[in-house]
Protein backbone atom coordinates (compact mmCIF):
# COMPACT_ATOMS: atom_id res chain seq x y z
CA UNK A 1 99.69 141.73 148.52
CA UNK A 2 101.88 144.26 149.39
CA UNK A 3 100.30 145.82 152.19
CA UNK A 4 99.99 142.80 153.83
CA UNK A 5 103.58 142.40 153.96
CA UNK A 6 104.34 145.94 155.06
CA UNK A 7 101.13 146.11 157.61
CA UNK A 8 102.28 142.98 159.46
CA UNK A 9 105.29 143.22 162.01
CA UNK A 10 105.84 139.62 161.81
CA UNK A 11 107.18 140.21 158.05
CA UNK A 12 109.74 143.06 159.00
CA UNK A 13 112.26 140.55 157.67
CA UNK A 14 110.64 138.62 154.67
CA UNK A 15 111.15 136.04 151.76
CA UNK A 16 109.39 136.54 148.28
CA UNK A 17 110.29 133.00 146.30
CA UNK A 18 108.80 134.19 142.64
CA UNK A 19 107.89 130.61 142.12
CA UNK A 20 108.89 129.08 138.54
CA UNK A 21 109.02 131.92 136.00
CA UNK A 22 109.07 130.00 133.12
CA UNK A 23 105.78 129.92 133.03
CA UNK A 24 105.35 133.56 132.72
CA UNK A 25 104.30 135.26 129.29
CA UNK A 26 107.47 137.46 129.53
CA UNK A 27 110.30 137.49 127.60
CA UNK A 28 112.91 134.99 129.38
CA UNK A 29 116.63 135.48 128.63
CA UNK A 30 116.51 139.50 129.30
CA UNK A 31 118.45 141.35 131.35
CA UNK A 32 118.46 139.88 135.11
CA UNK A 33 117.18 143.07 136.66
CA UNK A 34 114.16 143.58 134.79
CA UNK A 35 113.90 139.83 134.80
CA UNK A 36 113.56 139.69 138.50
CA UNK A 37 111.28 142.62 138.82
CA UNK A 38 108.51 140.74 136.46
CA UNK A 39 108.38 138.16 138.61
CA UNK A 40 108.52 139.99 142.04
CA UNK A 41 105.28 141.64 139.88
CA UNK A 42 103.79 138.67 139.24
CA UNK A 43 104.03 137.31 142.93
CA UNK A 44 103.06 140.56 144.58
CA UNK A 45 101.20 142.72 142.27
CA UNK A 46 99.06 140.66 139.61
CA UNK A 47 95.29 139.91 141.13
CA UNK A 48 95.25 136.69 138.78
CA UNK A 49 98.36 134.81 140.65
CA UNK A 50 97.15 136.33 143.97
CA UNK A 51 95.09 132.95 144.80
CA UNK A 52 99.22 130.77 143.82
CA UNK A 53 100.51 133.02 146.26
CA UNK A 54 101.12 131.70 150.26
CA UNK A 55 101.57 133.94 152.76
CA UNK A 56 103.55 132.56 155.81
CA UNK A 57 103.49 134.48 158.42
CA UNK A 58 105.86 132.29 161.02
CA UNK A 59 108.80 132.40 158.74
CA UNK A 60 107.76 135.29 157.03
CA UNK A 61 107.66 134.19 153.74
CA UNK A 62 105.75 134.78 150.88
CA UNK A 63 105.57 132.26 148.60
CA UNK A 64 104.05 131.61 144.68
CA UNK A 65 103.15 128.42 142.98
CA UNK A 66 104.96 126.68 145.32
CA UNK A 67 102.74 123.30 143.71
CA UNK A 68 103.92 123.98 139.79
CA UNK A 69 107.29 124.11 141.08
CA UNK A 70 107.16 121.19 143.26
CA UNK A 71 105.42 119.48 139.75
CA UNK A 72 108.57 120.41 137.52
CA UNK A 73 111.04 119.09 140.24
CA UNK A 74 109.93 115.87 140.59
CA UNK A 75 108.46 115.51 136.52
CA UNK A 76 112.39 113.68 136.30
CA UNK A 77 114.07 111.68 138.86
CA UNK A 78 116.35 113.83 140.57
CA UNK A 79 119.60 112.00 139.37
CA UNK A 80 118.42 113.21 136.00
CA UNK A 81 117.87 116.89 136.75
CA UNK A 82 120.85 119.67 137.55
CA UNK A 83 120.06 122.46 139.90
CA UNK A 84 122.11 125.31 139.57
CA UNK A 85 122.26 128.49 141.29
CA UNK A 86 123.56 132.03 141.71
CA UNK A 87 123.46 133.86 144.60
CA UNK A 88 124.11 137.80 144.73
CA UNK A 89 125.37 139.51 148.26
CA UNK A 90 126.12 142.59 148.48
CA UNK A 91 126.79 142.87 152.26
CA UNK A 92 129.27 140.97 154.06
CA UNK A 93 127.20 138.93 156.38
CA UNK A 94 127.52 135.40 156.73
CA UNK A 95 124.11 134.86 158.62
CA UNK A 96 122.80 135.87 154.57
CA UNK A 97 124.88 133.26 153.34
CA UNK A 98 122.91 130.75 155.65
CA UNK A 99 119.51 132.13 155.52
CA UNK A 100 120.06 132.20 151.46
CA UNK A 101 121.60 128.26 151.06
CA UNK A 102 118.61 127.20 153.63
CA UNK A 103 115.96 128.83 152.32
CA UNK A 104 117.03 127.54 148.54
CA UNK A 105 116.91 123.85 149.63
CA UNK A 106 113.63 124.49 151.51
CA UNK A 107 111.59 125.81 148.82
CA UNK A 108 113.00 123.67 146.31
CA UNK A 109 112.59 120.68 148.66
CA UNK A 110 115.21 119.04 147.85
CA UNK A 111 118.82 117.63 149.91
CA UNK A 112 121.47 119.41 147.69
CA UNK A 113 122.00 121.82 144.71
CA UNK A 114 124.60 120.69 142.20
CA UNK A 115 126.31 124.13 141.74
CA UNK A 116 126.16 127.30 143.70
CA UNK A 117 128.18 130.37 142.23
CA UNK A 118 128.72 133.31 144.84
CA UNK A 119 128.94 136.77 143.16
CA UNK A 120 129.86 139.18 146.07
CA UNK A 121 130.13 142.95 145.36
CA UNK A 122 130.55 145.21 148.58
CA UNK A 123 128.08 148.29 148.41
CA UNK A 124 131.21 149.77 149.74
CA UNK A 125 133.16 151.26 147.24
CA UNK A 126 136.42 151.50 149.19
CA UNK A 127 136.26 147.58 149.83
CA UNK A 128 135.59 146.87 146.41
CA UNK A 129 139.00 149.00 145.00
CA UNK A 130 140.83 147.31 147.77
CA UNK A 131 141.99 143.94 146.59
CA UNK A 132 143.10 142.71 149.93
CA UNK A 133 140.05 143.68 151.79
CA UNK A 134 137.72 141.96 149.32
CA UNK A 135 139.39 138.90 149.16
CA UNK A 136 139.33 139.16 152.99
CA UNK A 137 135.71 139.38 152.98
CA UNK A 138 134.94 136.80 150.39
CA UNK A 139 137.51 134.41 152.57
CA UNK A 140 134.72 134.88 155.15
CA UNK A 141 131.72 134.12 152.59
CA UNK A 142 133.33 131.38 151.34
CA UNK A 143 133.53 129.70 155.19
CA UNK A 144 129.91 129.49 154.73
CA UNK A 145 129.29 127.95 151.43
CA UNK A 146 132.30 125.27 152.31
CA UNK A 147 129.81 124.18 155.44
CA UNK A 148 126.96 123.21 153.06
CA UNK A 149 129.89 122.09 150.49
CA UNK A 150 131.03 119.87 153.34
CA UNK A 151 127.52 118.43 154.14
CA UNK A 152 127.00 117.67 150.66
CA UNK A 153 124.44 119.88 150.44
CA UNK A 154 126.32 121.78 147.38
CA UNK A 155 128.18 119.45 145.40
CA UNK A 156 130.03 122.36 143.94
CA UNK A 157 130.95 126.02 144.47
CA UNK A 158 131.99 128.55 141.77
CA UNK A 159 132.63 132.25 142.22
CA UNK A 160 132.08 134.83 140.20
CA UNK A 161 133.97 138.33 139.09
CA UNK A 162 137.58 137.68 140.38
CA UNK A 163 140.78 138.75 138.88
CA UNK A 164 143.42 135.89 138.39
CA UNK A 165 145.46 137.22 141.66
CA UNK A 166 141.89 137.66 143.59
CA UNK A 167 141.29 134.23 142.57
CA UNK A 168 144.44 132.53 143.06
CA UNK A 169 143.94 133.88 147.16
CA UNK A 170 141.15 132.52 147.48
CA UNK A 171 141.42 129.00 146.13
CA UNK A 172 144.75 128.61 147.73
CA UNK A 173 143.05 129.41 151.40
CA UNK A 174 140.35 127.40 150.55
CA UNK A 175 139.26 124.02 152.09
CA UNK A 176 136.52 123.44 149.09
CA UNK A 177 138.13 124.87 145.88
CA UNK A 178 135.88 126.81 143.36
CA UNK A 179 135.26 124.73 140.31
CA UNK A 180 133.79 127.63 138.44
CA UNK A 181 134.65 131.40 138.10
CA UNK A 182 132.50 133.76 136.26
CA UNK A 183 133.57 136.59 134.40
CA UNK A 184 131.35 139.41 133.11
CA UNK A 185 132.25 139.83 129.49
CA UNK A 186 130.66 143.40 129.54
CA UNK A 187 133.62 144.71 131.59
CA UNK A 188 135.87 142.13 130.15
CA UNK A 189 135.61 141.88 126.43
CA UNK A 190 138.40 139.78 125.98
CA UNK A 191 139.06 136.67 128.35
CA UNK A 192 142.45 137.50 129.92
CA UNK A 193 145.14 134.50 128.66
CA UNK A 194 146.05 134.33 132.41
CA UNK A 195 142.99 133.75 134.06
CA UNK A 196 142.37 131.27 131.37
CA UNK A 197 145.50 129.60 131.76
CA UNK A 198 144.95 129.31 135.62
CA UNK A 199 141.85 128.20 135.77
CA UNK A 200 142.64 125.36 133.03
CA UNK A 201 145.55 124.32 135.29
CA UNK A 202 143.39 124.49 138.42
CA UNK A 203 140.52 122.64 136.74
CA UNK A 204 138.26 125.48 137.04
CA UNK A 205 135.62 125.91 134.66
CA UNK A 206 135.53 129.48 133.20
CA UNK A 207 132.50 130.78 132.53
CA UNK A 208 130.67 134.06 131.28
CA UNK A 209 127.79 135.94 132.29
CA UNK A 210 126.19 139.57 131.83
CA UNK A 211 124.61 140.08 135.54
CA UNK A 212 125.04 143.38 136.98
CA UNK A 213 126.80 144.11 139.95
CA UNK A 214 123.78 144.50 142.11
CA UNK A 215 120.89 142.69 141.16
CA UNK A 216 117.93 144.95 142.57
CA UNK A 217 118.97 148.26 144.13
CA UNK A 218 116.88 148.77 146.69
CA UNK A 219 115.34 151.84 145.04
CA UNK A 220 113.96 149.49 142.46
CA UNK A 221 112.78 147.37 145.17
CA UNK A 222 108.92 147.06 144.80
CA UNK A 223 108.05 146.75 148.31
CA UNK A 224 107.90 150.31 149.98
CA UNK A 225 110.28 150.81 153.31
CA UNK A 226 112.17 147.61 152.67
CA UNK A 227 115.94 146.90 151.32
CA UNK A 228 116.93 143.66 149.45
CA UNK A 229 120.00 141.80 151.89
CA UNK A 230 120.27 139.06 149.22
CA UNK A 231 118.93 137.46 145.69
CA UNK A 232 119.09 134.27 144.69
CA UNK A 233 118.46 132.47 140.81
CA UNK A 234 118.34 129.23 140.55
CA UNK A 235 117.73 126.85 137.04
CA UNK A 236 116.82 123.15 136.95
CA UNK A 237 118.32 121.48 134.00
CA UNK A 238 117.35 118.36 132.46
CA UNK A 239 120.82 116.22 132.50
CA UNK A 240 120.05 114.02 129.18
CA UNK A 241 118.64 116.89 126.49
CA UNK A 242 120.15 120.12 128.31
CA UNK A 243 116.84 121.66 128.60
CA UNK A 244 115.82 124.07 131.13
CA UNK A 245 112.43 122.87 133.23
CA UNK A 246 112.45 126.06 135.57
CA UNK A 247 113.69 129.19 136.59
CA UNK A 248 112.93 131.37 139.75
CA UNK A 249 114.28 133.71 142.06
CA UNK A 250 114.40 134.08 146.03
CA UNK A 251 115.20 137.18 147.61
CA UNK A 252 115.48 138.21 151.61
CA UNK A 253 114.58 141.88 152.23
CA UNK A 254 114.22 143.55 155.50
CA UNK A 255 112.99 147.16 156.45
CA UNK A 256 114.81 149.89 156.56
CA UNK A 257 114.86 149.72 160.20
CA UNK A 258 115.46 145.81 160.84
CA UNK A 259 118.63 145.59 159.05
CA UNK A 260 121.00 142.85 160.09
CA UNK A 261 124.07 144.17 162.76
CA UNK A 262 125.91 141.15 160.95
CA UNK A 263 126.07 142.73 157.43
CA UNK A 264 128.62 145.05 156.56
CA UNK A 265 127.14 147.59 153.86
């Protein structure tokens, strides 16, 4: 599989949607990175899922068990199901924002997602020790999610790994304000009485999570040549018993070459 997608110059920009990896004889609830990788396997390495596995050349997409997910989003009327997703950016380019947020709803066929937490973390180290500049970036980001926010196509937006002054910038600019902020207890092992305290006055639900900065660094990228410009994980939750009906990833990649003049690395 992937020769095809390196051979073919109509994939030098390219989607791999691992279909619903809850279905996989893996062990779920691992860490994210190797979590991803087994199912960027499973769509583009394992002979047996090869026949699930759609490649489309015009978008340049490739695709598994696009059916079995299709199956356990529509098993429950959507008014009983909660989509939630996570989407990690490393570059500051809003055309990623876009291509991520449209390609989500696409594959999952559906008109909105019910939460959407951004976790941005510049591959530039200067940005990311400069407060000012990284809430200036994520200012930009966050013009993009508030679009699809706006259109009702994300009911609501959370953001993830933000100190209380970080956060306080960015929900006071905002036109949408974050109803969830993540913190990554592995850096934080103690959740700081201020944050807490702001986000309870702010109505901001505070959540915790143990995702690394960067997702997939490209040089654990299975796909020879190419870089990874954004991941996305999304869950579909069964409203009534809490019970999780799917699980799957989405990532954009682009060669080496191809990279996108909008991202900022």
């Amino acid at each position: 599989m992937i020769p095809a997608i390196t051979s073919n110059d109509k994939f030098h920009n390219v989607i791999i949607s691992t279909g619903n990896i809850l279905n996989m004889n893996n062990q779920l609830g691992g860490k994210s990175t190797e979590e991803v990788l087994h199912g960027l396997r499973l769509t583009l390495q394992c002979q047996k899922a090869a026949a699930e596995v759609e490649l489309i050349e015009a978008d340049g997409r490739v695709l598994r068990a696009t059916e079995e997910l299709k199956q356990k989003l529509t098993e429950n009327d959507r008014s009983e199901i909660s989509i939630g997703a996570k989407l990690f950016l490393n570059k500051n380019s809003s055309v990623y924002i876009e291509q991520a947020i449209s390609t989500l709803l696409q594959v999952l066929k559906v008109e909105h997602v019910d939460n959407l937490v951004l976790a941005y973390h510049a591959k530039n180290e200067s940005v990311q020790k400069n407060s000012n500049e990284k809430v200036y970036q994520l200012r930009q980001l966050w013009a993009s999610l508030e679009k699809f926010a706006q259109q009702k196509q994300i009911i609501q937006l959370g953001v993830a790994d933000l100190d209380i002054e970080e956060l306080g910038q960015l929900n006071a600019s905002a036109i949408v304000h974050p109803t969830i902020a993540q913190i990554n207890l592995e850096s934080c092992c103690v959740v700081p009485p201020a944050l807490k305290d702001y986000c309870t006055k702010h109505d901001i639900q505070l959540l915790t999570h143990s995702d690394p900065e960067v997702l997939l660094p490209d040089d654990q990228f299975i796909v020879p040549d190419y870089q990874v410009d954004w991941a996305l994980r999304y869950q579909v939750h069964v409203r009534c018993r809490g019970v999780i009906t799917a699980k799957g990833y989405i990532l954009g990649a682009s060669k080496h070459d191809q990279t996108n003049k909008s991202a900022v690395v």
